[in-house]
Protein backbone atom coordinates (compact mmCIF):
# COMPACT_ATOMS: atom_id res chain seq x y z
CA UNK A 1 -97.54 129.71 -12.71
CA UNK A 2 -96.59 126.74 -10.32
CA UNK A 3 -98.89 123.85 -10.93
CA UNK A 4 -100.77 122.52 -8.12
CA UNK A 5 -99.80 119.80 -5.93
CA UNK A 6 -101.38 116.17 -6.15
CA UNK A 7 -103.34 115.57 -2.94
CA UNK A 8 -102.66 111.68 -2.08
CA UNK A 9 -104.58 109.66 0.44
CA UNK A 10 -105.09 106.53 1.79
CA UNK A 11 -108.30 104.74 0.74
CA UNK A 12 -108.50 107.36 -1.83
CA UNK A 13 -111.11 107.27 -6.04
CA UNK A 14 -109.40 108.84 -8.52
CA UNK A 15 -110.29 109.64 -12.38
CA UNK A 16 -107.02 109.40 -13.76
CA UNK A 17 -106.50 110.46 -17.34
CA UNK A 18 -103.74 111.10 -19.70
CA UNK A 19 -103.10 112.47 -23.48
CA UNK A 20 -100.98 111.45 -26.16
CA UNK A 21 -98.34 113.73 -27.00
CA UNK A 22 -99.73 116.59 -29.39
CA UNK A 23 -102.88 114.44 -29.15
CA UNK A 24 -101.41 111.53 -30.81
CA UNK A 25 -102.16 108.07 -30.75
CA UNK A 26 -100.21 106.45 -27.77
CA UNK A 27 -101.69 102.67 -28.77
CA UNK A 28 -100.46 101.36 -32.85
CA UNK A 29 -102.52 98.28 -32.37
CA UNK A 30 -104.24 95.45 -29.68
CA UNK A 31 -100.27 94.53 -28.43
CA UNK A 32 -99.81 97.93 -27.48
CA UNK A 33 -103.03 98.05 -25.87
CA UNK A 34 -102.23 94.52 -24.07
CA UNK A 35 -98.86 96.31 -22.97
CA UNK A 36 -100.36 98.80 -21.52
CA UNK A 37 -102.50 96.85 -19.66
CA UNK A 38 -99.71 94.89 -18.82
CA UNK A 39 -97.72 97.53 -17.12
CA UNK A 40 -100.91 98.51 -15.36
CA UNK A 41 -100.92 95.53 -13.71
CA UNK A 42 -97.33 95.37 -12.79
CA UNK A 43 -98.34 98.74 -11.11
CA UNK A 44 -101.12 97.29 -9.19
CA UNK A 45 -98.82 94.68 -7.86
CA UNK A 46 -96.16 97.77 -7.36
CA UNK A 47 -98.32 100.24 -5.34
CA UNK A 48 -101.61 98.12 -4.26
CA UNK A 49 -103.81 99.75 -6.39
CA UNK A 50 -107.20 98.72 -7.61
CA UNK A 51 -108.25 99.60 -10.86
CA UNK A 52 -112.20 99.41 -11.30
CA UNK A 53 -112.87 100.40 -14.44
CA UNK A 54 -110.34 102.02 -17.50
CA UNK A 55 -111.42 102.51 -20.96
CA UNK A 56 -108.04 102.92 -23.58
CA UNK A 57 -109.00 105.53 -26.38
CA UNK A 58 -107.10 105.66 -29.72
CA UNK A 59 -105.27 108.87 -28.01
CA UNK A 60 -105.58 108.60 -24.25
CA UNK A 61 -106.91 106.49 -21.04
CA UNK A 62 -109.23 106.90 -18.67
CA UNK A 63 -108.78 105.07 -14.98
CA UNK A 64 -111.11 104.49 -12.06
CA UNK A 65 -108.05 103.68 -9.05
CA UNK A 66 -108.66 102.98 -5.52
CA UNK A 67 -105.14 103.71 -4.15
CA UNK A 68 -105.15 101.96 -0.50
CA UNK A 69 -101.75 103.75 0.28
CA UNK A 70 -100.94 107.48 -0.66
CA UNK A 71 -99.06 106.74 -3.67
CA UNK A 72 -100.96 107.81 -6.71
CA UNK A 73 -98.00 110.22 -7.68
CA UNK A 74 -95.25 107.58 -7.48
CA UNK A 75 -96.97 104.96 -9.31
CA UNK A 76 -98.32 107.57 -12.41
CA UNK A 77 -94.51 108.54 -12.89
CA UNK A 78 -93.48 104.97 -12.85
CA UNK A 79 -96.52 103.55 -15.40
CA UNK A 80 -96.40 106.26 -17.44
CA UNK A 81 -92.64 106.52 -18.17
CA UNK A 82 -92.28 102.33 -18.26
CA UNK A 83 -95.19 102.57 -21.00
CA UNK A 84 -93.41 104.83 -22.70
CA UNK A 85 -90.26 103.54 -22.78
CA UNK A 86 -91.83 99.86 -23.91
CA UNK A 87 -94.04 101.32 -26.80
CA UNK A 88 -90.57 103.47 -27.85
CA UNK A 89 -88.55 100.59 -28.22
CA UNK A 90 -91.37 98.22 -29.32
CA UNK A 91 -91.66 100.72 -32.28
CA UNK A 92 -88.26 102.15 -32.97
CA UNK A 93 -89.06 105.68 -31.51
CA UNK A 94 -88.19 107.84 -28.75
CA UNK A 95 -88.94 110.88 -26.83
CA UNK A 96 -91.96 111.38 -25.33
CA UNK A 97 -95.43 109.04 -25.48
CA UNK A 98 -97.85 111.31 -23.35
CA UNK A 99 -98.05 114.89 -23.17
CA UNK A 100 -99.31 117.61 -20.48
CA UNK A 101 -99.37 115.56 -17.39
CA UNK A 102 -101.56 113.56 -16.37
CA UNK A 103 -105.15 114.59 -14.70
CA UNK A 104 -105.93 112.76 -12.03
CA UNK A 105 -109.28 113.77 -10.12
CA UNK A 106 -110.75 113.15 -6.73
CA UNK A 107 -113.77 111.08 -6.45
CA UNK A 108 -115.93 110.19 -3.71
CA UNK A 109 -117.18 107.03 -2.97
CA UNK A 110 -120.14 107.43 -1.10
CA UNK A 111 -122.19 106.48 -3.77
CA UNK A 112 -125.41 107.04 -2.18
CA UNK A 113 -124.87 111.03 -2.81
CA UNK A 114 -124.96 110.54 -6.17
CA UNK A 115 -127.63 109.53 -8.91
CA UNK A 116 -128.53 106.19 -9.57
CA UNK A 117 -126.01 103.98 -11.06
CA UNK A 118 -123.05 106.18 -11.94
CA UNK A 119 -119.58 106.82 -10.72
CA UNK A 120 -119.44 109.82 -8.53
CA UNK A 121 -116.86 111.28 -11.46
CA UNK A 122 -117.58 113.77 -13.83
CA UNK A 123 -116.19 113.02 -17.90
CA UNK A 124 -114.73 116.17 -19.39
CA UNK A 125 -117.08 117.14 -22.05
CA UNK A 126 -116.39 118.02 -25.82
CA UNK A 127 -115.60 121.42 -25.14
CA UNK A 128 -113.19 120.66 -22.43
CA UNK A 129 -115.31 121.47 -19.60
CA UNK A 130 -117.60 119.18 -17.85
CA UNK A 131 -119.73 116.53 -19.25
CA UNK A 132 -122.35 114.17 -17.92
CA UNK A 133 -122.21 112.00 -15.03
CA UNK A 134 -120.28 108.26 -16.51
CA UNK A 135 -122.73 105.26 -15.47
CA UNK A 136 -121.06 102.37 -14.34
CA UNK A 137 -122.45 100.23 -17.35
CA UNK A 138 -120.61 102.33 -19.57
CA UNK A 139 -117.57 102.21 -18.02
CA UNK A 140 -118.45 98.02 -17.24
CA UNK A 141 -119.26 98.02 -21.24
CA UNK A 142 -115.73 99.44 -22.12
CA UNK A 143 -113.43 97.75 -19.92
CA UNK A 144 -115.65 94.09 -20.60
CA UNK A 145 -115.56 94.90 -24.56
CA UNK A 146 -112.04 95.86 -24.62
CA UNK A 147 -110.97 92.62 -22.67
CA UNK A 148 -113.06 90.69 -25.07
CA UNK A 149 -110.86 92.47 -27.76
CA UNK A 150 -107.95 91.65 -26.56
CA UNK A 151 -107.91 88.11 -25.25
């Protein structure tokens, strides 16, 4: 089965998310975390994007972007490999850091369709399927904590 294709636009909310490999951990420690965030940034300056909220779990990452241009695919395959490649040699490893590819959904961001004070996203839930709306203070509590964390 052919997967489906990215739909791109200008002005355009995604809920980007991606897996270790095999569900591993794809951050050893707070330097690989500050990478990361690193390389996001470099990205941002790359493609324009604006990232307004992310959360880094032990085994994946979660990413509110605003992509002004329609590049969301070009600038995934370029942070996602250069992370890769920097945590491989960082740690004396290679192959691959992530594995299926990454989700990235469609949000809207009309955000007076949508209950009070939460992203119009929906959070995969335990079982895979979908969760509970995110509020914006949780996503403003993990991005603020983990910034405190790592400065």
């Amino acid at each position: 089965m052919a997967r489906s294709i990215r739909i791109e636009i200008p002005g355009g909310f995604y809920h980007v998310m991606a897996r270790g490999n095999r569900r591993e951990k794809i951050y050893a420690d707070d330097d690989d975390r500050r990478f990361f965030l690193q390389t996001l940034s470099e990205a941002c300056g790359m493609t324009g994007w604006r990232v307004h909220a992310w959360v880094l779990m032990g085994n994946h990452y979660h990413l509110l972007i605003e992509t002004p241009e329609p590049n969301l695919v070009e600038g995934m395959k370029w942070l996602q490999n250069t992370v890769t490649r920097r945590f491989n040699v960082r740690h004396g490893k290679w192959g691959r850091l992530f594995g299926d590819r990454y989700k990235a959904v469609i949000g809207d961001h009309d955000v007076g369709k949508y209950p009070a004070g939460t992203v119009p996203l929906m959070r995969p839930g335990p079982d895979g399927g979908l969760g509970h709306w995110i509020r914006h203070e949780d996503w403003a509590k993990a991005s603020e904590t983990a910034k405190t964390r790592l400065q």
